[in-house]
N, C-alpha and C. Protein backbone atom coordinates (compact mmCIF):
# COMPACT_ATOMS: atom_id res chain seq x y z
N UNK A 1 185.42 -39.08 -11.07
CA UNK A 1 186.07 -37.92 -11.67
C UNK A 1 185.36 -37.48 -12.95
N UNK A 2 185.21 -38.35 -13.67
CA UNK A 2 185.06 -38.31 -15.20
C UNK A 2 183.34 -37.45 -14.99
N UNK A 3 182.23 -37.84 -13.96
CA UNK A 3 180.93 -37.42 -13.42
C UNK A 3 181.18 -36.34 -12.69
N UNK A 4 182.42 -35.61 -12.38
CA UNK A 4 181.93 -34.27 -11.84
C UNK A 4 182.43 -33.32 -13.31
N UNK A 5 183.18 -33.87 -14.07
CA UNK A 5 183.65 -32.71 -14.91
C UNK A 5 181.99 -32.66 -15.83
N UNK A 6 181.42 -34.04 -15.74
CA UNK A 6 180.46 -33.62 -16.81
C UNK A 6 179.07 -33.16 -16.17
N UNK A 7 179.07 -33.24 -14.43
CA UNK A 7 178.24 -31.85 -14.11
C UNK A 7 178.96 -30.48 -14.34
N UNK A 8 179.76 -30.09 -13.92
CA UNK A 8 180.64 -29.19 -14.64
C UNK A 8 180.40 -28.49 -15.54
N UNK A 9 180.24 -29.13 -16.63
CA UNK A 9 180.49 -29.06 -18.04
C UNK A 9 178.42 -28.78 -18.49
N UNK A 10 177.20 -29.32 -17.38
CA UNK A 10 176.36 -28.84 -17.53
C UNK A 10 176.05 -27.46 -16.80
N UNK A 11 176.65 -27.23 -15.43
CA UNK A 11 176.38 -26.36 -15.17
C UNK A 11 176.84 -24.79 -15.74
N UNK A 12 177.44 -25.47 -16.42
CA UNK A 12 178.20 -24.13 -17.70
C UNK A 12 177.45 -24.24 -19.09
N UNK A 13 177.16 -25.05 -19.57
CA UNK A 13 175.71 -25.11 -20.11
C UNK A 13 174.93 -24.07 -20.22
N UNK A 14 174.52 -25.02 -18.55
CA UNK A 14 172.80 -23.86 -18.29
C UNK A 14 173.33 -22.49 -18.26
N UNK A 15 174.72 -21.84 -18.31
CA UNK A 15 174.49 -20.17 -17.89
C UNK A 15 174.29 -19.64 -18.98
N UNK A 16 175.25 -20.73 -19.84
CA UNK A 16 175.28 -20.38 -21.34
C UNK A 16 173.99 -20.20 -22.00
N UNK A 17 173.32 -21.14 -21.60
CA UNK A 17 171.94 -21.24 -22.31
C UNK A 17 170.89 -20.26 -22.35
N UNK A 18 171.34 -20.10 -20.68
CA UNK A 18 170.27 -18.71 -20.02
C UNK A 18 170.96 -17.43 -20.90
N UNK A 19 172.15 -17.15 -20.68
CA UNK A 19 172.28 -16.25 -22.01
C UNK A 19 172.58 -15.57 -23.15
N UNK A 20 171.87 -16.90 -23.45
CA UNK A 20 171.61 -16.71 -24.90
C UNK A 20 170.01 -16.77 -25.24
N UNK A 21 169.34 -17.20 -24.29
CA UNK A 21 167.87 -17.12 -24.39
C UNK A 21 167.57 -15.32 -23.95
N UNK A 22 168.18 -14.81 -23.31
CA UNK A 22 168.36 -13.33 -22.82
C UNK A 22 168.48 -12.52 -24.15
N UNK A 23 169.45 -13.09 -24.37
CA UNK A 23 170.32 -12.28 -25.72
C UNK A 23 169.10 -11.92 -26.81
N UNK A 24 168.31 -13.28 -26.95
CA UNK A 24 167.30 -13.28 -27.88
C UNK A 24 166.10 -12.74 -27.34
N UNK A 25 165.79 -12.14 -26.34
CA UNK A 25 164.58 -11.56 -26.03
C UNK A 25 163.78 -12.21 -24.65
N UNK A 26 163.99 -13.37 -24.47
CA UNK A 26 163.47 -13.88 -23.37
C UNK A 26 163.95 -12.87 -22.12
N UNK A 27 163.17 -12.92 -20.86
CA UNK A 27 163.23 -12.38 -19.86
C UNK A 27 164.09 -13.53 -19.08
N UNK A 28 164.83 -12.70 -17.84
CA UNK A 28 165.53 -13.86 -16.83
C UNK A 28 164.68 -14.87 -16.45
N UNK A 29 163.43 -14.22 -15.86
CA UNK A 29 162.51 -15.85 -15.36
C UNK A 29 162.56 -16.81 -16.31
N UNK A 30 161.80 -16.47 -17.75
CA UNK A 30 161.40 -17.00 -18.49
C UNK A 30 162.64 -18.16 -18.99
N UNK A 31 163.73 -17.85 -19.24
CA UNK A 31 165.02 -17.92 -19.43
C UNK A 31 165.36 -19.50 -18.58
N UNK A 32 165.29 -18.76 -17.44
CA UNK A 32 165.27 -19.84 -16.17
C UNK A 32 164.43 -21.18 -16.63
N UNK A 33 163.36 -20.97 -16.95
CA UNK A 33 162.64 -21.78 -17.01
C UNK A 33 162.39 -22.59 -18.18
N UNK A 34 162.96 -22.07 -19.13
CA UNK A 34 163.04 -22.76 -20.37
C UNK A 34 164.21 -23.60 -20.44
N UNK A 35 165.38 -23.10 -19.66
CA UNK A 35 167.10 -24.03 -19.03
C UNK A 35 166.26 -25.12 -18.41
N UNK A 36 165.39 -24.52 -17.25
CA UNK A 36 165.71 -26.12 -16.71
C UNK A 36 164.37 -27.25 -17.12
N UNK A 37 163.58 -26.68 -18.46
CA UNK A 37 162.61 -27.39 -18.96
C UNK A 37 163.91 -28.53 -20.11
N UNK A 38 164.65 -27.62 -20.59
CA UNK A 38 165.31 -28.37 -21.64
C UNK A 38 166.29 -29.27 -20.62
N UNK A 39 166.99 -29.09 -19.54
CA UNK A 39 167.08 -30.29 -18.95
C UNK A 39 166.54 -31.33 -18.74
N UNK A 40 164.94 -31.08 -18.02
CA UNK A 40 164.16 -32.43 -17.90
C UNK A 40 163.95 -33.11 -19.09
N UNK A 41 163.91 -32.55 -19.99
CA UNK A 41 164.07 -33.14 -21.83
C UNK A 41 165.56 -33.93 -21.81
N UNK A 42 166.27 -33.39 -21.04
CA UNK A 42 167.63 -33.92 -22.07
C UNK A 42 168.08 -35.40 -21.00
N UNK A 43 166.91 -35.23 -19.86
CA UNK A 43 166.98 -36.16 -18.34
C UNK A 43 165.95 -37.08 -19.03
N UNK A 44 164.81 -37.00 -19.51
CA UNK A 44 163.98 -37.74 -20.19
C UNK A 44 164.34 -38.54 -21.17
N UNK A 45 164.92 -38.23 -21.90
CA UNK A 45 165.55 -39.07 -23.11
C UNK A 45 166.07 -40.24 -22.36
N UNK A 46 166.16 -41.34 -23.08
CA UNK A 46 167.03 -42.48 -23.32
C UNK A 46 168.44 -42.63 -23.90
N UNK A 47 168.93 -41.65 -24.22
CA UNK A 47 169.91 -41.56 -24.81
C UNK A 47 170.85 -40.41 -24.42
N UNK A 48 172.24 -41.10 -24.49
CA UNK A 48 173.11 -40.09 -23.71
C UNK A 48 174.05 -39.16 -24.99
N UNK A 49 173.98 -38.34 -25.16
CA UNK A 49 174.62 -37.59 -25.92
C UNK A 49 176.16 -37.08 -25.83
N UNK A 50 177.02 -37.11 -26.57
CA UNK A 50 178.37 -37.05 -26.39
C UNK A 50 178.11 -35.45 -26.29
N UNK A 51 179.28 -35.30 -25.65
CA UNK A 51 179.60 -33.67 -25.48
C UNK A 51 179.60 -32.74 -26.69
N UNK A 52 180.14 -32.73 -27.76
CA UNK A 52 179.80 -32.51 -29.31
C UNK A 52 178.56 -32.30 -29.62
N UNK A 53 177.69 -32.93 -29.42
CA UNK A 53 176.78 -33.44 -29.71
C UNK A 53 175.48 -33.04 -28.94
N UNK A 54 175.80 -32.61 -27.73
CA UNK A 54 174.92 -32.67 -26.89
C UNK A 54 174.72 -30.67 -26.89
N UNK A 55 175.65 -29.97 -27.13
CA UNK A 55 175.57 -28.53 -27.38
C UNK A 55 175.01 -28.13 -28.07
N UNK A 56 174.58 -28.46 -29.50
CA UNK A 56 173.76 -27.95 -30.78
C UNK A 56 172.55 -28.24 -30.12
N UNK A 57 172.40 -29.98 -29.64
CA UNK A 57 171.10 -30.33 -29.70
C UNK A 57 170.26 -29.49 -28.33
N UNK A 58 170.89 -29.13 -27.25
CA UNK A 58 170.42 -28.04 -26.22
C UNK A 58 170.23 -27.00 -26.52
N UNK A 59 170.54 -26.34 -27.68
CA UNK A 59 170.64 -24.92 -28.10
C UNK A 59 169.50 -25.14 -28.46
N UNK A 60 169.27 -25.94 -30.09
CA UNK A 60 167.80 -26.08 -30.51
C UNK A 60 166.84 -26.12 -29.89
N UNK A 61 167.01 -27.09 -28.91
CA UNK A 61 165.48 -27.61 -27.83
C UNK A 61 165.26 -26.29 -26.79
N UNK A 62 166.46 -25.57 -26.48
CA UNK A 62 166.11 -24.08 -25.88
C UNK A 62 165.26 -22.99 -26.95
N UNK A 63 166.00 -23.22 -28.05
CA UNK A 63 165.46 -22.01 -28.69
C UNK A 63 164.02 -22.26 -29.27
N UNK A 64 163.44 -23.23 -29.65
CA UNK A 64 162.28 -24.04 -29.98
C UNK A 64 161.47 -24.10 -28.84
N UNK A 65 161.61 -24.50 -27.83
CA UNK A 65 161.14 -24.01 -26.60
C UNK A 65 160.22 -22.60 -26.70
N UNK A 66 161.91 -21.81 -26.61
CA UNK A 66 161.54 -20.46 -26.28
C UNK A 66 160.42 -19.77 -27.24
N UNK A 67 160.51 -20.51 -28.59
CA UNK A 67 159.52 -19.66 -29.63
C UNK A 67 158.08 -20.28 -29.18
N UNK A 68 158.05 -21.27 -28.93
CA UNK A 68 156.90 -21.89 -28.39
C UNK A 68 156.23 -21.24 -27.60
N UNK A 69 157.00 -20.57 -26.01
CA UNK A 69 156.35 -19.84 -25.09
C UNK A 69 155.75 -18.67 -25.70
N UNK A 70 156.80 -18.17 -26.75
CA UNK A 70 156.86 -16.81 -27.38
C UNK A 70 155.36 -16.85 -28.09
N UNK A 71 155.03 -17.49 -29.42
CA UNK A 71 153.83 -17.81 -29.64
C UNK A 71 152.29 -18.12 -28.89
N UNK A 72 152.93 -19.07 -27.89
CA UNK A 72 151.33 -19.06 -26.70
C UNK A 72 151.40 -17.93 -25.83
N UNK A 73 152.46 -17.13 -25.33
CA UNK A 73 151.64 -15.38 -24.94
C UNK A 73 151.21 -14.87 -25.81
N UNK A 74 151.75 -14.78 -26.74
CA UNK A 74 151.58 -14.03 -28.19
C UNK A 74 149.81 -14.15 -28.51
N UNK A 75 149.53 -15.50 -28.42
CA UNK A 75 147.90 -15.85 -28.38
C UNK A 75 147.31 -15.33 -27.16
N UNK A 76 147.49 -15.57 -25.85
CA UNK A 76 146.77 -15.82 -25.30
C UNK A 76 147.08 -14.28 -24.30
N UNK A 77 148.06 -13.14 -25.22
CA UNK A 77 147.79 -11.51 -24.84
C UNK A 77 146.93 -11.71 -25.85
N UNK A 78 146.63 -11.92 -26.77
CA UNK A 78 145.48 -11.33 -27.69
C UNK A 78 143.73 -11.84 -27.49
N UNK A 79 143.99 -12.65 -26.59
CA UNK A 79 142.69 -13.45 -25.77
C UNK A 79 142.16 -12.47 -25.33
N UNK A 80 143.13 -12.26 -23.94
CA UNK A 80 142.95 -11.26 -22.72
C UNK A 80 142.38 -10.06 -23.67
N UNK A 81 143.32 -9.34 -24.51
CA UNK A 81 143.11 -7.72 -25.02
C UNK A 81 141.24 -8.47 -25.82
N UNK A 82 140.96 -9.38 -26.60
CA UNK A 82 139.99 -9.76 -27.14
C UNK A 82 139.02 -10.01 -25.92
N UNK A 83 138.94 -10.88 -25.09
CA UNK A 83 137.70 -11.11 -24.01
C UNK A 83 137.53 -9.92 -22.94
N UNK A 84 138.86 -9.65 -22.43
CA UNK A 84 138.85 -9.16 -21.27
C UNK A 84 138.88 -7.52 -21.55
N UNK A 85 139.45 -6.64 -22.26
CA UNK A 85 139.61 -5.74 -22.67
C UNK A 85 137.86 -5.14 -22.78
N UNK A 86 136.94 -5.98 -23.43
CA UNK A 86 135.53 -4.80 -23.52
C UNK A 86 135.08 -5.15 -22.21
N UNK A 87 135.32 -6.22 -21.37
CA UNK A 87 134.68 -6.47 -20.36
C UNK A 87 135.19 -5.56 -19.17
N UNK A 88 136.43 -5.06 -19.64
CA UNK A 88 136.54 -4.22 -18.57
C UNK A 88 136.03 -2.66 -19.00
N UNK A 89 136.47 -2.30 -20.20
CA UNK A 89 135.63 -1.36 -20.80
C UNK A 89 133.92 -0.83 -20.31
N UNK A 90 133.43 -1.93 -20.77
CA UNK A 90 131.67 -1.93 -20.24
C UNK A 90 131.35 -1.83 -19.10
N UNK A 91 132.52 -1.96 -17.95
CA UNK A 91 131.87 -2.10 -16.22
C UNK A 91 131.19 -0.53 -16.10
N UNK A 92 130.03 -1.00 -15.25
CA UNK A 92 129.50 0.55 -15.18
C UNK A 92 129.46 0.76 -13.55
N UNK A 93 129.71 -0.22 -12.74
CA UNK A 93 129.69 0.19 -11.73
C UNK A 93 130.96 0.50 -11.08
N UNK A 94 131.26 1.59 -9.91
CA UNK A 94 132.13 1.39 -9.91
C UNK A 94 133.21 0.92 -9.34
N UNK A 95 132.83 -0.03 -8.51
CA UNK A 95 133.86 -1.17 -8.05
C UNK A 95 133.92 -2.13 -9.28
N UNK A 96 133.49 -2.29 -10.04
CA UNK A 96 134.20 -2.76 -11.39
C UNK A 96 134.92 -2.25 -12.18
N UNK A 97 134.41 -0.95 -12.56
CA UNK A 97 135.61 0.21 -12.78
C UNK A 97 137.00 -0.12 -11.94
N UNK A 98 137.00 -0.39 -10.84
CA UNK A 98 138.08 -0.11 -9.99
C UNK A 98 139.14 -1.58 -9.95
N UNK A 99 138.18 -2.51 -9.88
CA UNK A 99 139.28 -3.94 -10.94
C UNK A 99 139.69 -3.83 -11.94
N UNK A 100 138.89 -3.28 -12.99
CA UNK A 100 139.24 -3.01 -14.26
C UNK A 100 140.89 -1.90 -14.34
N UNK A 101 140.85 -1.68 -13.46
CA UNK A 101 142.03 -0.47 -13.40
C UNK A 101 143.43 -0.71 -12.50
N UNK A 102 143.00 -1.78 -11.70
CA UNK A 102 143.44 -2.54 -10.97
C UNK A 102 144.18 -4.19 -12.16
N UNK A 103 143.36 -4.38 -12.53
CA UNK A 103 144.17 -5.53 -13.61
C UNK A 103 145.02 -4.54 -14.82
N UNK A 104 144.55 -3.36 -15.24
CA UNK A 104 145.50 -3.07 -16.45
C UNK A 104 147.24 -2.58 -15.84
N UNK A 105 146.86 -2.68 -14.36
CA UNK A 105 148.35 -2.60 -13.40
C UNK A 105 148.82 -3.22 -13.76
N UNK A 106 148.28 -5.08 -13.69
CA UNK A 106 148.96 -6.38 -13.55
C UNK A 106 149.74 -6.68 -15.07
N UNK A 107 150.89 -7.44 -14.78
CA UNK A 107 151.62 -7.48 -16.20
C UNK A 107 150.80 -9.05 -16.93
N UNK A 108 151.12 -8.86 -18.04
CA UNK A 108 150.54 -9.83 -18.89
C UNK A 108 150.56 -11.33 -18.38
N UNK A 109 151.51 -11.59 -17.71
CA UNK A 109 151.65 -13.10 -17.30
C UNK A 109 150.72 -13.22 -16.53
N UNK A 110 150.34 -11.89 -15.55
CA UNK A 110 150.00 -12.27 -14.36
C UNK A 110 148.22 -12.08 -14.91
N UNK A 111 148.03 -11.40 -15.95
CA UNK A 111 146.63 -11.28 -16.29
C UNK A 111 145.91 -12.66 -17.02
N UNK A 112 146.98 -13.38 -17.58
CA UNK A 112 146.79 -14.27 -18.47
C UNK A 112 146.43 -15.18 -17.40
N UNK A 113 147.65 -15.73 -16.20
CA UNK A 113 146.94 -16.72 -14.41
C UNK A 113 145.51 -16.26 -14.67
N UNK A 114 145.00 -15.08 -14.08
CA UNK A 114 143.72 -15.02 -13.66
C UNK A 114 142.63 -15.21 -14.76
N UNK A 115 143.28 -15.17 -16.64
CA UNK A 115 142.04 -15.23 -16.76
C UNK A 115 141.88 -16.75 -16.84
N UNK A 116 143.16 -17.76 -17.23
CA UNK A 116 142.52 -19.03 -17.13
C UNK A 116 142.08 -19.67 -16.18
N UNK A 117 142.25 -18.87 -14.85
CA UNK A 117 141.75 -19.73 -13.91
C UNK A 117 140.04 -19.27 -13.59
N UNK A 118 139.69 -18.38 -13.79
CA UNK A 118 138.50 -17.36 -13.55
C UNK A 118 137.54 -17.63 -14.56
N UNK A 119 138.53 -16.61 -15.57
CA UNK A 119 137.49 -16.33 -16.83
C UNK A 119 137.13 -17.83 -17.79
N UNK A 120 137.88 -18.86 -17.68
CA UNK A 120 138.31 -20.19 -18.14
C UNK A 120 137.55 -21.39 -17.58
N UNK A 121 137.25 -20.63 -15.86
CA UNK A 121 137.06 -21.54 -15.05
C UNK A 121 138.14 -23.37 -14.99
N UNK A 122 139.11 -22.85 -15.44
CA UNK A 122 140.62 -24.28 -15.13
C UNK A 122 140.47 -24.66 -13.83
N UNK A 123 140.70 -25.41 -13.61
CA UNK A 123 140.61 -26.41 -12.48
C UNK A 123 142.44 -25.62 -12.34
N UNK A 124 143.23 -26.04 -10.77
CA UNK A 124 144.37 -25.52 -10.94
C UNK A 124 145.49 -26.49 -11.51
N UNK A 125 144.97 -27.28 -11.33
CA UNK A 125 145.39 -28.20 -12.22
C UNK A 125 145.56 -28.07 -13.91
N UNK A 126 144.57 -27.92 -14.10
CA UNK A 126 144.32 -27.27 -15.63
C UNK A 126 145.21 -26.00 -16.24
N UNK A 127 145.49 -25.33 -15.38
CA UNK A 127 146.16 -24.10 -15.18
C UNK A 127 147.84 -24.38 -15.68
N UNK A 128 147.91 -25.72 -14.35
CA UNK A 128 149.74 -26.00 -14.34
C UNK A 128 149.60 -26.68 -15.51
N UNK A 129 149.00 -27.50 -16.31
CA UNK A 129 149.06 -28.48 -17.25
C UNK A 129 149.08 -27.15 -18.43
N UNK A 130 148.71 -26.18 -18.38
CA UNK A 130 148.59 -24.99 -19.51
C UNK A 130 149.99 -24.01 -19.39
N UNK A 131 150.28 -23.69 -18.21
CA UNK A 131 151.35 -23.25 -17.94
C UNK A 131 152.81 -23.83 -18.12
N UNK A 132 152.75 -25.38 -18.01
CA UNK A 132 153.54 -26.48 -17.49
C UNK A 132 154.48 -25.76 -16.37
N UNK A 133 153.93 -25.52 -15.16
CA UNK A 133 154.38 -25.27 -13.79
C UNK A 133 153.83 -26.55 -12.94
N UNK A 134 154.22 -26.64 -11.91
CA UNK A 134 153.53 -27.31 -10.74
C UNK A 134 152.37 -26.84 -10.35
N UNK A 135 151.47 -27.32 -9.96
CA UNK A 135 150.26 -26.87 -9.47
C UNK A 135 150.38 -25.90 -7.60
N UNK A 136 151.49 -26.37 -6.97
CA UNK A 136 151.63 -25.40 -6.01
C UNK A 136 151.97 -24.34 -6.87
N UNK A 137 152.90 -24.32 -7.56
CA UNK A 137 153.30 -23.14 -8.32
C UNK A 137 152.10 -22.15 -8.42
N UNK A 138 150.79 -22.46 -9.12
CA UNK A 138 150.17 -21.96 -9.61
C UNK A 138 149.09 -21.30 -8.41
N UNK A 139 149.09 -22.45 -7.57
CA UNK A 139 148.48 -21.05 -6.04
C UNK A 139 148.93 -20.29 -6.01
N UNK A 140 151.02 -20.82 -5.51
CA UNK A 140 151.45 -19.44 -5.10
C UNK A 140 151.35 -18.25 -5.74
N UNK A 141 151.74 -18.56 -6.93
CA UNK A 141 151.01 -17.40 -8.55
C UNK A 141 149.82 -16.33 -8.12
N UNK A 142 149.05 -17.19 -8.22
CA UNK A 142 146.95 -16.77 -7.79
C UNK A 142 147.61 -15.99 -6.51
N UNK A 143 147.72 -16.51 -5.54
CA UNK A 143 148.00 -15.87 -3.87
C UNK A 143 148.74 -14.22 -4.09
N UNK A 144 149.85 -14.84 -4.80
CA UNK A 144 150.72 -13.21 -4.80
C UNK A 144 149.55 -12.41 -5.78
N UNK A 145 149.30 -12.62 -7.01
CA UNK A 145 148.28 -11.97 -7.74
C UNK A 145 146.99 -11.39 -6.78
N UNK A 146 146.53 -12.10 -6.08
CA UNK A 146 145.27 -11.39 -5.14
C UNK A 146 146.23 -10.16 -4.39
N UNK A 147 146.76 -10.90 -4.02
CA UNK A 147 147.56 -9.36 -2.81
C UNK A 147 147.97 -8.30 -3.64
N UNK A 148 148.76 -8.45 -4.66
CA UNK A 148 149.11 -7.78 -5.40
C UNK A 148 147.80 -6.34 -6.14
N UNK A 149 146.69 -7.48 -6.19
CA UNK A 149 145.41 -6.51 -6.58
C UNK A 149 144.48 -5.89 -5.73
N UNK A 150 144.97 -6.98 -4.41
CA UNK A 150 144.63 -5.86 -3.08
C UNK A 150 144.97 -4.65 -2.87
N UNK A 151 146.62 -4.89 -2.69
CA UNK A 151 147.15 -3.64 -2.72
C UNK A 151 147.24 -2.42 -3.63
N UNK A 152 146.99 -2.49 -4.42
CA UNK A 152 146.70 -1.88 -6.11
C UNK A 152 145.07 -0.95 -5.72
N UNK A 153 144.22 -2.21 -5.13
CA UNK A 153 142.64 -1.44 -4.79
C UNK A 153 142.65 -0.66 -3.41
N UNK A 154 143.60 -0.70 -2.73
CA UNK A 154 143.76 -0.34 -1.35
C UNK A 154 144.12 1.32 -1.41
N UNK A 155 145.25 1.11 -2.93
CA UNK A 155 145.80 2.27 -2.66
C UNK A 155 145.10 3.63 -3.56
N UNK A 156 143.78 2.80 -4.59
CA UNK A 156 143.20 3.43 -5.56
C UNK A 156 142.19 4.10 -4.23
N UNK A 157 141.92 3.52 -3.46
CA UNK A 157 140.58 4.07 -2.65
C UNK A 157 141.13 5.26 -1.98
N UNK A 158 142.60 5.09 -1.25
CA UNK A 158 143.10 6.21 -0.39
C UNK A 158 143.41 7.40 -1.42
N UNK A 159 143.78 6.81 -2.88
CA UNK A 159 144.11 8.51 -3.35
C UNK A 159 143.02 8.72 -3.86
C-alpha cells in the first residue's frame, strides 16, 4: 500500500516538474527529458529522501539541469552560426548552395546532431555521450534528419 501511494505521489511529481520546466522556457521534449534525467539521479542516489524533502531537492536538480542544457545550446548555436554559417555562405557550387538552404530549414537541435557527428567527425557514440541520449537514439535522430533534408532538397529542385 504504503509503495503505490509513493509511486503515486512520483507520478504527480513528474507532471509537476514538466510544468514547471515549461513555465520557465523549456520546450515539452526538452522538459520530458530533463523529468526523467532527474529521476535516474534521484534512482542513482543511495539515499532515500522523505517526501518533504524530496520536492525542493527535485525542483533544484530539474532546474540546474535545465540551465545546464540551456547553456550547452546556447554554446554550441554559436558553434554552428561560428563554423557552419561562412561555410555555408562560401559554397559556390550549386548543390552546395542547395544544402546550405536545406540545413538553414533544419531547427537548431537538429543542426547541432549533424554538426557533431559530421563536422566533429563523433563516433555515435561520442554523439550520445555529448547529447546524454542512447546511442540508438542518436541514429534514429541522424535517420529522421537525412529524410527530413531529403525531402527539403526534393522539394527545392521541383519548385
Amino acid at each position: 500500500m504504503r509503495l503505490q501511494r509513493y509511486e503515486k505521489l512520483m507520478a504527480q511529481m513528474a507532471v509537476e516538474l514538466q510544468r514547471y520546466l515549461v513555465s520557465r522556457g523549456a520546450s515539452h521534449d526538452v522538459a520530458e527529458d530533463i523529468v526523467q534525467d532527474v529521476f535516474v539521479k534521484l534512482l542513482e542516489m543511495e539515499l532515500v529522501l522523505p517526501p518533504d524533502k524530496l520536492r525542493p531537492y527535485m525542483y533544484r536538480v530539474a532546474w540546474s539541469t535545465y540551465l545546464d542544457y540551456y547553456r550547452r545550446t546556447q554554446r554550441y548555436q554559436g558553434l554552428v552560426k561560428k563554423y557552419l554559417g561562412p561555410a555555408l555562405e562560401i559554397a559556390t557550387q550549386p548543390a552546395d548552395y542547395d544544402v546550405g538552404q536545406a540545413m538553414s530549414q533544419l531547427s537548431h537541435k537538429e543542426q547541432h546532431l549533424l554538426l557533431l557527428r559530421y563536422e566533429q567527425n563523433l563516433s555515435i557514440t561520442r554523439v550520445a555521450e555529448q547529447l546524454k541520449i542512447r546511442p540508438a537514439a542518436v541514429k534514429m535522430r541522424l535517420h529522421r534528419v537525412h529524410k527530413k533534408l531529403e525531402k527539403i532538397m526534393m522539394r527545392s529542385e521541383q519548385g
